[in-house]
PDB file of N, CA and C in Angstrom:
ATOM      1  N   UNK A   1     188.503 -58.252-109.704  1.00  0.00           N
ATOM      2  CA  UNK A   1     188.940 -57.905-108.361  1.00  0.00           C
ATOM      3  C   UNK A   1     187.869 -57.113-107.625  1.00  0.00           C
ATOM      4  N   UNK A   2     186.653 -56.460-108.341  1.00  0.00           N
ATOM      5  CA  UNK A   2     185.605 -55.785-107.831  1.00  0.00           C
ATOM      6  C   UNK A   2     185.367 -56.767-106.549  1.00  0.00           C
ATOM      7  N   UNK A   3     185.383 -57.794-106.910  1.00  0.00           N
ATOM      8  CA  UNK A   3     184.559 -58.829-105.990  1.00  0.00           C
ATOM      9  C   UNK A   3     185.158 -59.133-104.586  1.00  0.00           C
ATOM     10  N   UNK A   4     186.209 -58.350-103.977  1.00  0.00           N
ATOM     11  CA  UNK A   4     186.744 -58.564-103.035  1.00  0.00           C
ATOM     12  C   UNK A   4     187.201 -57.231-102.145  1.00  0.00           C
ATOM     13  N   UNK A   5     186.826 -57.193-100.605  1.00  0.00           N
ATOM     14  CA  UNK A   5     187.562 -56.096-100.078  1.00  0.00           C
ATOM     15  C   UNK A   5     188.463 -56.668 -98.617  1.00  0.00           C
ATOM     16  N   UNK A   6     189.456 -55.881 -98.557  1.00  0.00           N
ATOM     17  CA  UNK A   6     189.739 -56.153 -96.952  1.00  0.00           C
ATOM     18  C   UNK A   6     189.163 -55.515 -96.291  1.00  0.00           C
ATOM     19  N   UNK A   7     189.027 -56.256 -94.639  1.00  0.00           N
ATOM     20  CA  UNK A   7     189.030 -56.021 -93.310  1.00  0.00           C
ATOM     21  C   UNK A   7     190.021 -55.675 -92.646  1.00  0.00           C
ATOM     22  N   UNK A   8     190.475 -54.785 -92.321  1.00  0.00           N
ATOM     23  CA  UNK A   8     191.753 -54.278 -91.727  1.00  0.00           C
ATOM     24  C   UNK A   8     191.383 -53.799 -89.852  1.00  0.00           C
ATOM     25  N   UNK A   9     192.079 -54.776 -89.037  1.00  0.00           N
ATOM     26  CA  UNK A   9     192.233 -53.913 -88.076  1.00  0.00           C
ATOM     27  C   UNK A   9     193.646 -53.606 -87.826  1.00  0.00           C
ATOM     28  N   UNK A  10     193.851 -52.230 -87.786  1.00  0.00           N
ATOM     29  CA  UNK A  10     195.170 -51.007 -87.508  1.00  0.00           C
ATOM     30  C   UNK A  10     195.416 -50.785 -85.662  1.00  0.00           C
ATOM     31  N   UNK A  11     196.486 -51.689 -85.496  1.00  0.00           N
ATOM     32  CA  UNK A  11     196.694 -51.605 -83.952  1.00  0.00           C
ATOM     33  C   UNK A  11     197.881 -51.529 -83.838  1.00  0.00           C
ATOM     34  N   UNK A  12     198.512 -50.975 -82.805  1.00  0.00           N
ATOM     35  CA  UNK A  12     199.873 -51.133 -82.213  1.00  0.00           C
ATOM     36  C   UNK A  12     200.679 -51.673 -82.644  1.00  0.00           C
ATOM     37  N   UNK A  13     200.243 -52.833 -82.116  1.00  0.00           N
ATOM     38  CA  UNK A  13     201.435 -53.706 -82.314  1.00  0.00           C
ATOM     39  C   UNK A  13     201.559 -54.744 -83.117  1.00  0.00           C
ATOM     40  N   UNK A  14     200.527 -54.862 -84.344  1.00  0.00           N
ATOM     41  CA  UNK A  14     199.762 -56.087 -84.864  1.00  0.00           C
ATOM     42  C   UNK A  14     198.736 -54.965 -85.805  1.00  0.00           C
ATOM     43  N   UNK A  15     198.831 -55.994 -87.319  1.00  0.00           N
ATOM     44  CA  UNK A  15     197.661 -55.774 -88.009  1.00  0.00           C
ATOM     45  C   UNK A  15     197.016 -56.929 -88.670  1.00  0.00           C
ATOM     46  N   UNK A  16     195.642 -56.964 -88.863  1.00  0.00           N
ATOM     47  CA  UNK A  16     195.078 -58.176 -89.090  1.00  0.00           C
ATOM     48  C   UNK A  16     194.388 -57.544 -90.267  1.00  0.00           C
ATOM     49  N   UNK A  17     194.677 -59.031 -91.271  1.00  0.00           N
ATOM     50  CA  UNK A  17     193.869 -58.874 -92.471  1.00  0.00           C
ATOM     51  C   UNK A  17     193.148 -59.339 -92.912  1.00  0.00           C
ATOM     52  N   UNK A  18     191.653 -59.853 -92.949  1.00  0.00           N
ATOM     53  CA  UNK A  18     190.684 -60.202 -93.713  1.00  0.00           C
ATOM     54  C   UNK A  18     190.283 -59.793 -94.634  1.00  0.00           C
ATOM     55  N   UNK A  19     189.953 -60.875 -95.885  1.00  0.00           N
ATOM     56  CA  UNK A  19     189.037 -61.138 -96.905  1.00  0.00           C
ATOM     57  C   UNK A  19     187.623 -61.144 -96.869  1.00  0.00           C
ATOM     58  N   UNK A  20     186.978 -60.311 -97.555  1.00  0.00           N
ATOM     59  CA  UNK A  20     185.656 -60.022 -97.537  1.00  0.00           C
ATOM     60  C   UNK A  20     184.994 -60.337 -98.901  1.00  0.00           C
ATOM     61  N   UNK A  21     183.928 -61.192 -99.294  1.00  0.00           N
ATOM     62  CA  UNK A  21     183.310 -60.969-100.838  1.00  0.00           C
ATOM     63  C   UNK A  21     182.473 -60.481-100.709  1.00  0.00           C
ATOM     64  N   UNK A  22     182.542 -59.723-101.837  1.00  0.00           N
ATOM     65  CA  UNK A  22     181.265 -58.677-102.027  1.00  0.00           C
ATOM     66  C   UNK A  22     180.493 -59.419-103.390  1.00  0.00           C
ATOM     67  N   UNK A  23     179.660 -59.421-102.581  1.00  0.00           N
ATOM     68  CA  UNK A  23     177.798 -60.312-103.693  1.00  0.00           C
ATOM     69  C   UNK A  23     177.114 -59.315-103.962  1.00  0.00           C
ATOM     70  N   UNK A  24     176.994 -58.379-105.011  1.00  0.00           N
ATOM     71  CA  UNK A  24     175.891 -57.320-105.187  1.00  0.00           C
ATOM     72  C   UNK A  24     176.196 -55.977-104.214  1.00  0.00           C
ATOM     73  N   UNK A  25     175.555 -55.754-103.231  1.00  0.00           N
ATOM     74  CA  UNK A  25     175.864 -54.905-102.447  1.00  0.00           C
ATOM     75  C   UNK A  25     175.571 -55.476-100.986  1.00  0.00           C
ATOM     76  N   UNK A  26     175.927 -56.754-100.523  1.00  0.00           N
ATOM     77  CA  UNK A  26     176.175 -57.254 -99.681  1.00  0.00           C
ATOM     78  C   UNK A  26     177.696 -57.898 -99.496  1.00  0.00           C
ATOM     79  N   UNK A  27     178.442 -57.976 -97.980  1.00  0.00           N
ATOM     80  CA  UNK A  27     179.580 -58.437 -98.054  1.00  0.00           C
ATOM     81  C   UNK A  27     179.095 -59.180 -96.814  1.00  0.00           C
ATOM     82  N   UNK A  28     180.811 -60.477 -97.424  1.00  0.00           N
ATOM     83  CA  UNK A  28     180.176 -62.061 -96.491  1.00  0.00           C
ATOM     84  C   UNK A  28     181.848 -62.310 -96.395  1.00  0.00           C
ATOM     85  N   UNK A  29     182.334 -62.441 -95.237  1.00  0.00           N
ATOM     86  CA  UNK A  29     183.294 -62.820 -94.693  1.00  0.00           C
ATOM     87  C   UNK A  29     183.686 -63.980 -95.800  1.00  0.00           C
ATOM     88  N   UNK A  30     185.086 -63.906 -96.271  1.00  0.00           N
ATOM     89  CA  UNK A  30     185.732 -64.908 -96.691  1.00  0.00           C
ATOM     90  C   UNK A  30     186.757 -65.309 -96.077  1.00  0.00           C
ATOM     91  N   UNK A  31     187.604 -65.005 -95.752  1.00  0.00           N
ATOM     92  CA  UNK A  31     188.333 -65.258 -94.513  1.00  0.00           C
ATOM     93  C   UNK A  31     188.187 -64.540 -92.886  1.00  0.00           C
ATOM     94  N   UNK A  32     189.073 -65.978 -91.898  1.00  0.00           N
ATOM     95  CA  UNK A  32     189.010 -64.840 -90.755  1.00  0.00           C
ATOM     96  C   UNK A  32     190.115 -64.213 -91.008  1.00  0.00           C
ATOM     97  N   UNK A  33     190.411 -63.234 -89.251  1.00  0.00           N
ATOM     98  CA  UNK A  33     191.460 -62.183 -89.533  1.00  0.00           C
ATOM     99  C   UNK A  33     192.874 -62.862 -89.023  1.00  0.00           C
ATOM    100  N   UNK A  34     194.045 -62.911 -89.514  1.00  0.00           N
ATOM    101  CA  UNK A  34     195.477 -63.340 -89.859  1.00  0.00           C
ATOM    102  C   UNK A  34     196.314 -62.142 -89.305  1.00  0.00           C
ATOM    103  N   UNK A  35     197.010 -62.374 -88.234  1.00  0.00           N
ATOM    104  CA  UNK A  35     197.804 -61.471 -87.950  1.00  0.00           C
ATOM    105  C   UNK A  35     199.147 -61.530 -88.035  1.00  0.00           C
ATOM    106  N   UNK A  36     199.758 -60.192 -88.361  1.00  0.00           N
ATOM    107  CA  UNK A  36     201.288 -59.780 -88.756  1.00  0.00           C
ATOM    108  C   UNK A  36     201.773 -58.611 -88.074  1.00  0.00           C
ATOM    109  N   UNK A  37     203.039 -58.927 -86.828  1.00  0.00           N
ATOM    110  CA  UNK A  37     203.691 -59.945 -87.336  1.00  0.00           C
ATOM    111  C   UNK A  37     203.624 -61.504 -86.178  1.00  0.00           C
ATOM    112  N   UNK A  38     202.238 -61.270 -85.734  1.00  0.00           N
ATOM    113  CA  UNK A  38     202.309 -62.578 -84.457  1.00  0.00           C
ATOM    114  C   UNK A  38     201.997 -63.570 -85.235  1.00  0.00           C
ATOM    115  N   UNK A  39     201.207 -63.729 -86.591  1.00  0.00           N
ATOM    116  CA  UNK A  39     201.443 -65.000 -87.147  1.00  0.00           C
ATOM    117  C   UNK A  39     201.690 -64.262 -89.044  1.00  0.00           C
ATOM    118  N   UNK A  40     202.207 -65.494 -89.743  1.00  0.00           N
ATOM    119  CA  UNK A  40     202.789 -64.986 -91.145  1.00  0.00           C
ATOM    120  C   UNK A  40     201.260 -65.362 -91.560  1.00  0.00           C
ATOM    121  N   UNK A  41     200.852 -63.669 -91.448  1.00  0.00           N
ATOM    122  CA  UNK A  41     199.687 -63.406 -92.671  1.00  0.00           C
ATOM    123  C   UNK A  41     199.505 -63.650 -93.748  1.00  0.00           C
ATOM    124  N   UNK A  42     200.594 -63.500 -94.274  1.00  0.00           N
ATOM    125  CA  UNK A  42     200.352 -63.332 -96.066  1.00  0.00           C
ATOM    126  C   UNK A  42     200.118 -65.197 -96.159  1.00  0.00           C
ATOM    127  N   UNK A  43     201.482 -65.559 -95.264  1.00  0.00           N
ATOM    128  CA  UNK A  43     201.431 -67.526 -95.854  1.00  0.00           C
ATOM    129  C   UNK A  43     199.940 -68.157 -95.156  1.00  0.00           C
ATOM    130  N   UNK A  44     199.708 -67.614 -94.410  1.00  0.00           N
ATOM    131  CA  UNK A  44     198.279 -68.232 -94.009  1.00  0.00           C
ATOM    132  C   UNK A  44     196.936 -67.994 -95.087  1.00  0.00           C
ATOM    133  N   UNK A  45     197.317 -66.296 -95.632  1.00  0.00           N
ATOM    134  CA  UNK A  45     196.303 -65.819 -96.881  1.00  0.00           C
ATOM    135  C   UNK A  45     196.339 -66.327 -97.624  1.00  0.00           C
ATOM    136  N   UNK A  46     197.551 -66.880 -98.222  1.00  0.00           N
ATOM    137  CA  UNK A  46     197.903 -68.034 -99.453  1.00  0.00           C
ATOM    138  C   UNK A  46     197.014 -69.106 -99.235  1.00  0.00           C
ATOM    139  N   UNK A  47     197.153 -69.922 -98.294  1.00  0.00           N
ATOM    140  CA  UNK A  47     196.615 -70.912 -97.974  1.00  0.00           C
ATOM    141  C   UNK A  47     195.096 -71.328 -97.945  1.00  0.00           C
ATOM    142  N   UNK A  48     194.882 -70.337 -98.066  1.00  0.00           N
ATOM    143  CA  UNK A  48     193.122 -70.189 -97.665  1.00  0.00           C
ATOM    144  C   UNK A  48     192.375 -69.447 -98.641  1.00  0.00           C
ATOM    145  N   UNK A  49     193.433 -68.776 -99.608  1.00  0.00           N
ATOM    146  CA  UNK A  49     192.646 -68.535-100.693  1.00  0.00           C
ATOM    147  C   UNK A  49     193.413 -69.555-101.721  1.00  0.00           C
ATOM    148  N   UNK A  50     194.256 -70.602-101.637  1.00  0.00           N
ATOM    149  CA  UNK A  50     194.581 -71.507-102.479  1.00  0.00           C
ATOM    150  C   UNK A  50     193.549 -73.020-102.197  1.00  0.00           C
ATOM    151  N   UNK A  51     192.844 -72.834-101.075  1.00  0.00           N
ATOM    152  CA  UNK A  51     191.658 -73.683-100.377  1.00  0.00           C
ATOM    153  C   UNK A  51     190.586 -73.102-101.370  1.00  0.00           C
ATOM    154  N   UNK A  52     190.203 -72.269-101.792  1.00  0.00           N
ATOM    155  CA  UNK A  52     189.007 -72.282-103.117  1.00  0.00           C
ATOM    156  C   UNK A  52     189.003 -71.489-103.963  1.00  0.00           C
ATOM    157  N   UNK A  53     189.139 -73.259-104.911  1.00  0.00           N
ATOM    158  CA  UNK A  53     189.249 -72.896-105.979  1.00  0.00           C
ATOM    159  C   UNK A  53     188.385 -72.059-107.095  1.00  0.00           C
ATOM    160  N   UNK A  54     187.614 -71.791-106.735  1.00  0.00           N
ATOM    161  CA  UNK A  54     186.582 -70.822-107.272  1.00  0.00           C
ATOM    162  C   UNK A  54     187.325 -69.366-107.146  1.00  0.00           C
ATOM    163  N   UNK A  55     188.184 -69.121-106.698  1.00  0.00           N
ATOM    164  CA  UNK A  55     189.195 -68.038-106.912  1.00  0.00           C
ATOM    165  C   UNK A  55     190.087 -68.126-108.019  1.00  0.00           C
ATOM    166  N   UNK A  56     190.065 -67.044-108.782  1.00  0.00           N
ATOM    167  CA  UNK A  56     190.779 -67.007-110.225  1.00  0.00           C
ATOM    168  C   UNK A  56     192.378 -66.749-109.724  1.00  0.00           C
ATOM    169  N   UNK A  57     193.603 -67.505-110.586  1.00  0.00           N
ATOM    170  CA  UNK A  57     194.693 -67.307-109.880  1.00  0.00           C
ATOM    171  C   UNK A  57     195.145 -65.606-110.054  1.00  0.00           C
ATOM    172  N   UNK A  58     194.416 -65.174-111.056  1.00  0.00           N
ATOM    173  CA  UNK A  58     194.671 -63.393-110.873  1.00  0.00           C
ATOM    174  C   UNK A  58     194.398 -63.213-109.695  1.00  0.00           C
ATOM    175  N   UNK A  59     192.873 -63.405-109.428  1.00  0.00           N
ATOM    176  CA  UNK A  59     192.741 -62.407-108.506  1.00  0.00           C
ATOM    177  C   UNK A  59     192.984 -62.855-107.124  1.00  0.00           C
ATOM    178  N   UNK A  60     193.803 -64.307-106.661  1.00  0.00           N
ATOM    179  CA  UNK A  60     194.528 -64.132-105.663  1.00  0.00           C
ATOM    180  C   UNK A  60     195.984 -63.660-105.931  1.00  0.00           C
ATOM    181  N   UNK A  61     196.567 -63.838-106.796  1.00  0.00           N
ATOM    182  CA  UNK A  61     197.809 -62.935-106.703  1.00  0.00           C
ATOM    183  C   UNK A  61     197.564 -61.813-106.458  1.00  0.00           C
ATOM    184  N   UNK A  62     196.982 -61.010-106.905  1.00  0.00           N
ATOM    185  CA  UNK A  62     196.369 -59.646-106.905  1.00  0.00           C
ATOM    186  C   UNK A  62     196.303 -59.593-105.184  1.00  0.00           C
ATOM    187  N   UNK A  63     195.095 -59.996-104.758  1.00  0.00           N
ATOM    188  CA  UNK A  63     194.624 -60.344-103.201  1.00  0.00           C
ATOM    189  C   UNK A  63     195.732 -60.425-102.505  1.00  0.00           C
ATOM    190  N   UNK A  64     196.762 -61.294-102.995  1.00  0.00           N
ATOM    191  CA  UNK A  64     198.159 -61.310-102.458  1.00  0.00           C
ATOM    192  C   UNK A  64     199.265 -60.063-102.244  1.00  0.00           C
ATOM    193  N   UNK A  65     199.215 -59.505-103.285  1.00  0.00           N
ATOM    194  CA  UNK A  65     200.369 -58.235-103.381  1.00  0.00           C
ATOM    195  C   UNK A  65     199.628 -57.402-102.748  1.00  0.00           C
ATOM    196  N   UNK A  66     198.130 -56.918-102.520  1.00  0.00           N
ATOM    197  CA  UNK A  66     197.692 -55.838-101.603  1.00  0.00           C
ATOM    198  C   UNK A  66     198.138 -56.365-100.391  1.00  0.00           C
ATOM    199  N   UNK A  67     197.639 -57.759 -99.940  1.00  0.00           N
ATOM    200  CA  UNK A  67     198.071 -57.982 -98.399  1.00  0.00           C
ATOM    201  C   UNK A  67     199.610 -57.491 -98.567  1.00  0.00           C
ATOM    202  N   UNK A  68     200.615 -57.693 -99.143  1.00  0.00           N
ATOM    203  CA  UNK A  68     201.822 -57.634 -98.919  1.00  0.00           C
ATOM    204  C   UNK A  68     201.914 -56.091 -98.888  1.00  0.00           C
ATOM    205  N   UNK A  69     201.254 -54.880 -99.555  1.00  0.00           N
ATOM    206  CA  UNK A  69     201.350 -53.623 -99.395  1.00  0.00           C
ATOM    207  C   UNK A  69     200.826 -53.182 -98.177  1.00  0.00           C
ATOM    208  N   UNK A  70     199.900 -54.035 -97.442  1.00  0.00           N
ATOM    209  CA  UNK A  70     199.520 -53.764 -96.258  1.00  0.00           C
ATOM    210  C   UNK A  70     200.208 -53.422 -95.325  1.00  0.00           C
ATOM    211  N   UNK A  71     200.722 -54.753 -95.327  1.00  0.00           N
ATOM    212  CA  UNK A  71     201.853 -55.368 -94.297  1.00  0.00           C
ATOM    213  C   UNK A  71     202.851 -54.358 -93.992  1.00  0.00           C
ATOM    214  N   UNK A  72     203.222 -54.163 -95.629  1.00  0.00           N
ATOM    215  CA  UNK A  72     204.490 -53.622 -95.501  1.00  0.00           C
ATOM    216  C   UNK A  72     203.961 -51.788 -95.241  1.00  0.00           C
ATOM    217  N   UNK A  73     202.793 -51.266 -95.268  1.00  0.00           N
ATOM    218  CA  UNK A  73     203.151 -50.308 -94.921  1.00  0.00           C
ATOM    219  C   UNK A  73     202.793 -49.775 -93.422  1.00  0.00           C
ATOM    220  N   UNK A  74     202.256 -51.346 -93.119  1.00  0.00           N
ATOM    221  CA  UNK A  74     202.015 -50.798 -91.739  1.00  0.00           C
ATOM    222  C   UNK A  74     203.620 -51.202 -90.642  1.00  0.00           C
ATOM    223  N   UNK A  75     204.177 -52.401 -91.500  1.00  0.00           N
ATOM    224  CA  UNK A  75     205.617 -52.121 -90.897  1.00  0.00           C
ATOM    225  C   UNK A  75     206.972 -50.755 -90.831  1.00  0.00           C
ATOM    226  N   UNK A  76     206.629 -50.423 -91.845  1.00  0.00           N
ATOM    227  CA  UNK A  76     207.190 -49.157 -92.001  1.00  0.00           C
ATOM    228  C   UNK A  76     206.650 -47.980 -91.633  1.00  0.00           C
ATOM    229  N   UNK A  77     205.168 -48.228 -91.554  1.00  0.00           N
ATOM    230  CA  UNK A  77     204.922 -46.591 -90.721  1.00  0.00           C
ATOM    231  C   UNK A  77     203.943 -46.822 -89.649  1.00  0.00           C
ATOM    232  N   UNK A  78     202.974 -48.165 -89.159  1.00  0.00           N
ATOM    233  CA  UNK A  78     202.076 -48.237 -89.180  1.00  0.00           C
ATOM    234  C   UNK A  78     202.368 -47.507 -87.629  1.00  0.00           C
ATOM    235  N   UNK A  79     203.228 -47.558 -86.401  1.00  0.00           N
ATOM    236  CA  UNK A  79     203.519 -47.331 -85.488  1.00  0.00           C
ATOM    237  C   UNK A  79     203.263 -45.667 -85.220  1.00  0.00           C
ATOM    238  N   UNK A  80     203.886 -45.730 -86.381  1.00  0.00           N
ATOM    239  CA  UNK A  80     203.731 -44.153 -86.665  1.00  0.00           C
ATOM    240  C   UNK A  80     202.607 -43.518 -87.468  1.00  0.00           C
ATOM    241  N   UNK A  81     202.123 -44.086 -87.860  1.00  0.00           N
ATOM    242  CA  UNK A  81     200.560 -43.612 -88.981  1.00  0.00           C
ATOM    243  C   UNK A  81     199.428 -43.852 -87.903  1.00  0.00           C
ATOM    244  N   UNK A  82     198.442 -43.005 -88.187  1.00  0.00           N
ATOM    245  CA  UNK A  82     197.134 -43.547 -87.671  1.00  0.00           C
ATOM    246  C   UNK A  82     196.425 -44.300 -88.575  1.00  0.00           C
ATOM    247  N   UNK A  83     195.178 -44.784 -88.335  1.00  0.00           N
ATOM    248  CA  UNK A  83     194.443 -45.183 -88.501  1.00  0.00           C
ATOM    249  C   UNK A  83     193.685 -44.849 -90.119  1.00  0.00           C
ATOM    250  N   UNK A  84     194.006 -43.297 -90.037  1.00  0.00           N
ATOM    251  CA  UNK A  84     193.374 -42.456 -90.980  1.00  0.00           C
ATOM    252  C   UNK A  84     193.868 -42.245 -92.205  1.00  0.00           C
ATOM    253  N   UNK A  85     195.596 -42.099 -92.155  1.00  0.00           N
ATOM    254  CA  UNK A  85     196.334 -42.230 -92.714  1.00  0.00           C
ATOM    255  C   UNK A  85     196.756 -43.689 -93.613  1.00  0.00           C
ATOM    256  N   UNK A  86     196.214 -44.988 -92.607  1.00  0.00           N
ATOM    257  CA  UNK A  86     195.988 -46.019 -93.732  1.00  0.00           C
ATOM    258  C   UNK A  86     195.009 -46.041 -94.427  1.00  0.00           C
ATOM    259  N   UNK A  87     193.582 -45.515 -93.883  1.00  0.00           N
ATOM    260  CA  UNK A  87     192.392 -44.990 -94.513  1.00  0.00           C
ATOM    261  C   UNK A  87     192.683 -44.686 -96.257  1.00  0.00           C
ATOM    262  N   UNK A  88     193.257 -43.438 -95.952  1.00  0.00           N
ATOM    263  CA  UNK A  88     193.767 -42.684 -97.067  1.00  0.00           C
ATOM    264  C   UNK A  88     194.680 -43.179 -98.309  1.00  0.00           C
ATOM    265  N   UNK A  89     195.672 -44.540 -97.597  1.00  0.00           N
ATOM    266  CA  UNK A  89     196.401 -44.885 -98.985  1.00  0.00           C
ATOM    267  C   UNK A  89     195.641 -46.175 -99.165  1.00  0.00           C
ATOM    268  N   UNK A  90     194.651 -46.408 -98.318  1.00  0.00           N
ATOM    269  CA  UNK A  90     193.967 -47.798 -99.125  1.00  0.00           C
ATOM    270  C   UNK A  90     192.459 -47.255 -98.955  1.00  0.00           C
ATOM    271  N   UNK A  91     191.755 -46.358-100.001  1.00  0.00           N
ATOM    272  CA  UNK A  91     190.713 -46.293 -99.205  1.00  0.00           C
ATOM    273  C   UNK A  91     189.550 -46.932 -99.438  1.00  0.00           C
ATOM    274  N   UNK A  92     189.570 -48.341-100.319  1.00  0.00           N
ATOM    275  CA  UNK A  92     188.551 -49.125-100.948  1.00  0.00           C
ATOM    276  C   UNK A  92     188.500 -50.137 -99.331  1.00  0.00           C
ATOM    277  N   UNK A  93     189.298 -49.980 -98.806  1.00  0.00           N
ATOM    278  CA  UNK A  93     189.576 -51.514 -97.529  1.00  0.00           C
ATOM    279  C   UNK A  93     188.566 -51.076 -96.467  1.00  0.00           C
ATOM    280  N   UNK A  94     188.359 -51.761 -95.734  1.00  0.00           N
ATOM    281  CA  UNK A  94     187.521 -51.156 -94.473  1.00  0.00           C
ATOM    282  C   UNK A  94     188.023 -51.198 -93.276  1.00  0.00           C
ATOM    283  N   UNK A  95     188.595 -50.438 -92.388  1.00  0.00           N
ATOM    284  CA  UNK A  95     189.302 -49.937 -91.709  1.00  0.00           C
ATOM    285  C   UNK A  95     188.734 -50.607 -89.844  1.00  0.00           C
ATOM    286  N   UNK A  96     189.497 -51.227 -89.146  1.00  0.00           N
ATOM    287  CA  UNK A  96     188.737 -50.553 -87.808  1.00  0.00           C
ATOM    288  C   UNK A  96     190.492 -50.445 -87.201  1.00  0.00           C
ATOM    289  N   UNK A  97     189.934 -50.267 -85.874  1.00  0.00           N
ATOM    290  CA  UNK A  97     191.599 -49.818 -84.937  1.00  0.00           C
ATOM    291  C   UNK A  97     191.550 -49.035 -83.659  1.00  0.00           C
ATOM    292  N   UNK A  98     192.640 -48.751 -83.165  1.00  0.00           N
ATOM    293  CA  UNK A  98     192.357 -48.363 -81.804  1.00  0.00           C
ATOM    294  C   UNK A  98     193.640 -47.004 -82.117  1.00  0.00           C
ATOM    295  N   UNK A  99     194.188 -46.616 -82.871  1.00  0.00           N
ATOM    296  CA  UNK A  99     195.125 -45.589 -82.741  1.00  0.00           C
ATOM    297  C   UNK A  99     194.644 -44.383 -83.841  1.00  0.00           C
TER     298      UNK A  99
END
């Protein structure tokens, strides 16, 4: 799972999640960004990491249940959390946002 980080942008009304691989100490977009709840993130994330197969099925399940901790904690607090505060309970992800 080393080999993977999210892209998180933390907004209002909407959070978007991208897949990032990390090669050494370079990172290269693996997915674009999927938004929740204007489009179903997670089933689109499925989809596109079930598109290559060079992904181990661990480590998209894995890839999977973080997006779903995402999701879910920006549904439950994200309105109310800043930016910093998702920082803090994910802090391997890379963050951008406007709140």
């Amino acid at each position: 799972m080393e080999h993977f980080t999210f892209r998180i942008l933390w907004l209002d009304n909407n959070v978007a999640i991208a897949i990032d691989h990390l090669i050494g100490k370079n990172i290269s977009p693996l997915t674009s960004y999927f938004f929740w709840p204007r489009n179903d993130a997670w089933e689109q994330l499925k989809t596109e990491l079930d598109s290559k197969p060079w992904i181990s099925e661990s480590d998209k399940i894995t890839l999977l249940n973080q997006a779903t901790e995402i999701i879910n904690f920006w549904q439950e607090k994200g309105k109310n959390k800043s930016i910093i505060e998702a920082q803090e309970k994910f802090p391997k992800f890379i963050f951008a946002g406007s709140n």
